[in-house]
Protein backbone atom coordinates (compact mmCIF):
# COMPACT_ATOMS: atom_id res chain seq x y z
CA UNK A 1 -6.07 -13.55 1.92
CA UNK A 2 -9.20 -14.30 3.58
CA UNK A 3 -10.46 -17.92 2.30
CA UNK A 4 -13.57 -18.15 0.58
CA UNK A 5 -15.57 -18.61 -2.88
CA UNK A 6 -14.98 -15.40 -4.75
CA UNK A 7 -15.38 -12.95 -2.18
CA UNK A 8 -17.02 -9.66 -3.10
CA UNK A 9 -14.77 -6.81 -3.50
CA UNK A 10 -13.86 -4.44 -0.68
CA UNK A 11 -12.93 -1.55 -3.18
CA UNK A 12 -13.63 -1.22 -6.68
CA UNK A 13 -11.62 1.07 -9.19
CA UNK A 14 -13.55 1.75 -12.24
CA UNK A 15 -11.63 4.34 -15.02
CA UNK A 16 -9.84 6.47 -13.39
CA UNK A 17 -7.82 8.57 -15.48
CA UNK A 18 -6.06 11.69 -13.96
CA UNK A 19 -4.48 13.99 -16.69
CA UNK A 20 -2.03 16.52 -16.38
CA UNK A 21 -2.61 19.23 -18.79
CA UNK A 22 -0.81 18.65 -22.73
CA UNK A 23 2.01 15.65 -20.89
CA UNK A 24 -0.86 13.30 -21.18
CA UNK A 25 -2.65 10.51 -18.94
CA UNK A 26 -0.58 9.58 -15.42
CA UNK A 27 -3.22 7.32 -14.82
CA UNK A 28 -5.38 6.09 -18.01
CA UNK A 29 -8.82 4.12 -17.54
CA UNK A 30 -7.08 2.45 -14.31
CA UNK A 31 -9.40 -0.12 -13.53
CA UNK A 32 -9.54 -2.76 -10.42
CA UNK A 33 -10.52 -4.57 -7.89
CA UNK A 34 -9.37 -5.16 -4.31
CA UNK A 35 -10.72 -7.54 -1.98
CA UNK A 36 -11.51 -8.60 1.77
CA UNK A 37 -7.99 -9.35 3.65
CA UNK A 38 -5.51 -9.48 0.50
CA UNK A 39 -2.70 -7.84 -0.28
CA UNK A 40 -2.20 -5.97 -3.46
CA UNK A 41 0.12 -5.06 -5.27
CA UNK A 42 0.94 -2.21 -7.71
CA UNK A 43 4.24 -2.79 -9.70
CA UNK A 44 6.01 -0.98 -12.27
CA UNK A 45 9.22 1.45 -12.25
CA UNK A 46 8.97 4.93 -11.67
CA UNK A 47 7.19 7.18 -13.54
CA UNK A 48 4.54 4.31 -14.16
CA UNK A 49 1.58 6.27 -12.28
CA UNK A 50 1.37 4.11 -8.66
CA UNK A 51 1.85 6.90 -6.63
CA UNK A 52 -0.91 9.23 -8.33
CA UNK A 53 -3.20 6.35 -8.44
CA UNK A 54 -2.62 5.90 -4.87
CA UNK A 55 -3.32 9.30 -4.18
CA UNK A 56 -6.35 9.11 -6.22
CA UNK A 57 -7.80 6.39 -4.37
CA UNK A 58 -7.39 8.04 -1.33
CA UNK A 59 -8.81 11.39 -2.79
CA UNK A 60 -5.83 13.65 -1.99
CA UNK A 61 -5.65 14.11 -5.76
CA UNK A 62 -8.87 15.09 -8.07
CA UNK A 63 -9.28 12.93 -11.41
CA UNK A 64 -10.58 13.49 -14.15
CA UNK A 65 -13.16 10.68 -14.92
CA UNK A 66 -13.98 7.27 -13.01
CA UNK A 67 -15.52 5.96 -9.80
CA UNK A 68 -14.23 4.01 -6.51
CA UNK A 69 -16.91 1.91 -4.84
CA UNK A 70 -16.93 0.62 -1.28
CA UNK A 71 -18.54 -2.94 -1.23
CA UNK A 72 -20.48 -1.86 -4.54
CA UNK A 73 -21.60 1.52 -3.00
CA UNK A 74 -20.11 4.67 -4.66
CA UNK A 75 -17.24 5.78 -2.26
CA UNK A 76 -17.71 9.54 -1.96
CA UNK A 77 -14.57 11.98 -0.46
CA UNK A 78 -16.04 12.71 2.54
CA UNK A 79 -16.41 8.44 3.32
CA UNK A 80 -13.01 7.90 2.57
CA UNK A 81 -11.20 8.91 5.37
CA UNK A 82 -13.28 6.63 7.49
CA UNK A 83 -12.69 3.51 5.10
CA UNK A 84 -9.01 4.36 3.72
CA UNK A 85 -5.49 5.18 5.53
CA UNK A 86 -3.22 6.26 3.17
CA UNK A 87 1.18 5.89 3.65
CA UNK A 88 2.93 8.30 1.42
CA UNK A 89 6.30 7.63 0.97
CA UNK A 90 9.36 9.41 2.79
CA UNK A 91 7.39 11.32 5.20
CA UNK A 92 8.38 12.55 8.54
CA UNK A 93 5.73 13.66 10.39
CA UNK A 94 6.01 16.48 13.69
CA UNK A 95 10.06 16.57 12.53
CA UNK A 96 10.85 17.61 15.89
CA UNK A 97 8.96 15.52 18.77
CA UNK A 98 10.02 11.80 19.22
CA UNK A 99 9.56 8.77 18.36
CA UNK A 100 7.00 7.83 21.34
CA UNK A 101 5.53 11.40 21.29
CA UNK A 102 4.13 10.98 17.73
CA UNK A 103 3.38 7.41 18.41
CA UNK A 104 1.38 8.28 21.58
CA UNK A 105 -0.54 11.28 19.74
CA UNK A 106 -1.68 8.77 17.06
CA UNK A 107 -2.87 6.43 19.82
CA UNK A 108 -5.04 9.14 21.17
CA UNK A 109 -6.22 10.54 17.64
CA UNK A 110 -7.32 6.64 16.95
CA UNK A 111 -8.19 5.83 20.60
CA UNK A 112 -5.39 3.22 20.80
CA UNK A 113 -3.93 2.06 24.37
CA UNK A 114 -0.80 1.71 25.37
CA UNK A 115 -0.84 -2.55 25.02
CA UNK A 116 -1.24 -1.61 21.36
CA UNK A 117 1.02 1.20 21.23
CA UNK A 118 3.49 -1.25 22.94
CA UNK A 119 2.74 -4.38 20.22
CA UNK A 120 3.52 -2.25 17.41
CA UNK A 121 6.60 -0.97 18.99
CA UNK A 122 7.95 -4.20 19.34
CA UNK A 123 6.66 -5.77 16.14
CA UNK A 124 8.47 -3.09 14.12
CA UNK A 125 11.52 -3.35 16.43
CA UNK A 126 11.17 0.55 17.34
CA UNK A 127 12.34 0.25 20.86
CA UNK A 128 15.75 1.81 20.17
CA UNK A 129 14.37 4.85 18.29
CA UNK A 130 11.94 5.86 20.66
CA UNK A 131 13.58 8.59 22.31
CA UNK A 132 15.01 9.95 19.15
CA UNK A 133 13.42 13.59 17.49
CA UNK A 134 11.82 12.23 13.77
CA UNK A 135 14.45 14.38 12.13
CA UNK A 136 17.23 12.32 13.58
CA UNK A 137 15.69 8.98 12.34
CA UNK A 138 17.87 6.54 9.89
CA UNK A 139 15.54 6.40 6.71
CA UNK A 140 14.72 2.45 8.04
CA UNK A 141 13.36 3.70 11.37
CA UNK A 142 11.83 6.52 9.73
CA UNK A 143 9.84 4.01 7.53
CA UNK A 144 9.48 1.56 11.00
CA UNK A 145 7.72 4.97 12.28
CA UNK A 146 4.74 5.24 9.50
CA UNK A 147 4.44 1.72 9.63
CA UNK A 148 3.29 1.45 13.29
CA UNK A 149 1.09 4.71 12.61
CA UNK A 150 -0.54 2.63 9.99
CA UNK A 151 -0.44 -0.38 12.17
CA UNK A 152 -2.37 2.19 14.84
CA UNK A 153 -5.45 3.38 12.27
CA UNK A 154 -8.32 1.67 12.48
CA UNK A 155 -9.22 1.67 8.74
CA UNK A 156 -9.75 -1.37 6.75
CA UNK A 157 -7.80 -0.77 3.81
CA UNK A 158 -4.19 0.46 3.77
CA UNK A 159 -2.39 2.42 1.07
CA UNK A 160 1.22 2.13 1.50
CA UNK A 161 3.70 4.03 -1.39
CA UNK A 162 6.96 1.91 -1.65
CA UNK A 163 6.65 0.18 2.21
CA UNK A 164 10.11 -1.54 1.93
CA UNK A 165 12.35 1.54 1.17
CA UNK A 166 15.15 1.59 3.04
CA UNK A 167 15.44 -1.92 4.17
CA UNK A 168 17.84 -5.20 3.70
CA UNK A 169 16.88 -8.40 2.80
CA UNK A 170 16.06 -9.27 6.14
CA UNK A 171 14.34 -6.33 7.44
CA UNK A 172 12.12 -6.78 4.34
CA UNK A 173 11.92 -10.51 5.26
CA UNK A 174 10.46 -9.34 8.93
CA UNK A 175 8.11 -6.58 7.21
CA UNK A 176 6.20 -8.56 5.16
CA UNK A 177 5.07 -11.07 8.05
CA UNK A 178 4.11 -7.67 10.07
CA UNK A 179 1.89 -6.91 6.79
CA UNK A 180 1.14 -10.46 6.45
CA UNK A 181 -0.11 -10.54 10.08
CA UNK A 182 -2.30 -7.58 9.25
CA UNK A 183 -4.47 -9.50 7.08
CA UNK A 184 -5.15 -12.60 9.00
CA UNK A 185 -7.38 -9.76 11.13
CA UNK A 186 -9.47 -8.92 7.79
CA UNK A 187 -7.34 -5.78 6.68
CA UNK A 188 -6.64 -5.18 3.18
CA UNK A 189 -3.55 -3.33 1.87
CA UNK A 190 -2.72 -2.14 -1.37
CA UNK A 191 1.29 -1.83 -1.88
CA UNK A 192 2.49 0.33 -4.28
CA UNK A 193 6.11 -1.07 -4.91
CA UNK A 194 9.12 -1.32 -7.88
CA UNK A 195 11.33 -3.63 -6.33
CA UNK A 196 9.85 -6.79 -7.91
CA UNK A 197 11.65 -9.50 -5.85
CA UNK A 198 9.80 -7.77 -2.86
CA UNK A 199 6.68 -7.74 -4.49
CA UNK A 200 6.92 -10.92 -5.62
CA UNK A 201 7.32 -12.08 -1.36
CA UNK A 202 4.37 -10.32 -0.59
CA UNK A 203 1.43 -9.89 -2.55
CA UNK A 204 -1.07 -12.06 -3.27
CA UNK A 205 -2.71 -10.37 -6.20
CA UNK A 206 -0.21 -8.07 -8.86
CA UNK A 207 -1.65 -4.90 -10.81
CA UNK A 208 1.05 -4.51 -13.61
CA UNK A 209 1.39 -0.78 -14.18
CA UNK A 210 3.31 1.01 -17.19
CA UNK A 211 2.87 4.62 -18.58
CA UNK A 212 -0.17 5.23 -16.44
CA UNK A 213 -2.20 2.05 -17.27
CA UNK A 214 -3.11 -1.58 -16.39
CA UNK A 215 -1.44 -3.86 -18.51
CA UNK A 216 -1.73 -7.20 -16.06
CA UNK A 217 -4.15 -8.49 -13.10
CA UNK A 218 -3.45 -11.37 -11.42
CA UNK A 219 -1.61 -13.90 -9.22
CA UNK A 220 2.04 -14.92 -9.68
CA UNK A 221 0.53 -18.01 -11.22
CA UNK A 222 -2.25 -16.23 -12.91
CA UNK A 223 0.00 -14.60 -14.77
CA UNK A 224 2.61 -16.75 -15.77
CA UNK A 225 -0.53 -18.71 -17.09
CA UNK A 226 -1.06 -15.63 -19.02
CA UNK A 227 2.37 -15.07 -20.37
CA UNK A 228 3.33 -18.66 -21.20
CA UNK A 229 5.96 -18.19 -18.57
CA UNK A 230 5.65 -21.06 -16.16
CA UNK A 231 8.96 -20.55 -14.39
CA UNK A 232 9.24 -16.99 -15.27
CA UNK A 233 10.04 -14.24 -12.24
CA UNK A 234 7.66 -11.32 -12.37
CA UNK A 235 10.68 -9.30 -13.77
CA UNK A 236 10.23 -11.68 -16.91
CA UNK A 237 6.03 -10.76 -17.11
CA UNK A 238 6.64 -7.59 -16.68
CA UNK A 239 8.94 -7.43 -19.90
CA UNK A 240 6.61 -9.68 -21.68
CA UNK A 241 3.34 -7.93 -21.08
CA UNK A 242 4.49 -4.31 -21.07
């Protein structure tokens, strides 16, 4: 995260509940802030609401109630797709061109050159997949492939729905410094993720998430302050708060 004395917020998250008929709240007064060149995390298991909230955020999905400011201005639909890029999870876009083919027609969408095309390639180690069609991919170079697309937009702030899916230990290990690097050029990525331990590597900031709403905010040592946990893993908060 980008030093400094309580840096404003980049996004703000102010109630935002999303309700699907009689089932109830998947999101529920879902309140938060993100800021300049951090990486945040949204943890719980599945079913806990990160992936509508994501989709919320990045207005694919209509709510019911709430706001999302941009640097304290309201953050209307039609600004969001210049300030947000938003990862779904297991997507495989234009199935049946290659790996370079969908790699060069994001560069041109985004007006990237081929250096950059190049630097993602190699910092996601997609060299060998290059010439394969997207349909062929292995789910890890599949998720290699949105990566560098994401690597490719231009927009500040990064959505990304479960970004170490279908990698080891390792391969996560080498992910998070490509995410890590992202921020030390001012980008800001919110990770939606259930696989603690990862979470735990990689975010600076944790939104605890359960049944649709907030139940912790805060740094691993933020909230084991909270929890009276010193040593505790964020497996342990996350039983104790939720």
């Amino acid at each position: 995260m980008i030093e400094g004395h309580n840096p404003a917020p980049l996004l703000s998250v102010e109630n935002l509940t999303k309700r699907y008929g009689r089932e109830g709240a998947a999101i529920d007064r879902v309140a938060f802030s993100a800021l300049p060149g951090e990486i945040l995390g949204i943890i719980g298991p599945n079913g806990a609401g990160k992936t509508t909230l994501l989709e919320a955020i990045a207005g694919l999905l209509p709510v019911d109630s709430g706001e999302i400011f941009w640097r304290g201005e309201p953050l209307g639909l039609a600004r969001r797709r210049d300030a947000i890029f938003y990862l779904p999870d297991a997507v495989r876009p234009y199935r049946d061109q290659s790996t370079l083919q969908v790699l060069s027609f994001i560069a041109g969408v985004f007006r990237r050159s081929d250096r950059e095309v190049g630097e993602a390639v190699a910092e996601l180690g997609l060299q060998p997949a290059l010439g394969k069609r997207v349909y062929a991919l292995s789910k890890g170079y599949a998720r290699r492939l949105m990566l560098a697309v994401g690597l490719l937009a231009p927009h500040p702030l990064l959505l990304m729905d479960e970004p170490f899916d279908g990698f080891d230990l390792r391969q996560t290990h080498d992910i998070v410094g490509v995410l890590r690097n992202q921020t030390t050029h001012g980008r800001t990525l919110i990770l939606s993720i259930h696989q603690l331990a990862d979470a735990e590597r990689v975010c600076d900031r944790l939104i605890l998430l359960s049944a649709g709403r907030v139940r912790g905010i805060g740094s691993l040592a933020e909230l084991r302050a909270e929890t009276g946990l010193p040593a505790g893993s964020l497996e342990d908060i996350f039983l104790a708060i939720t």
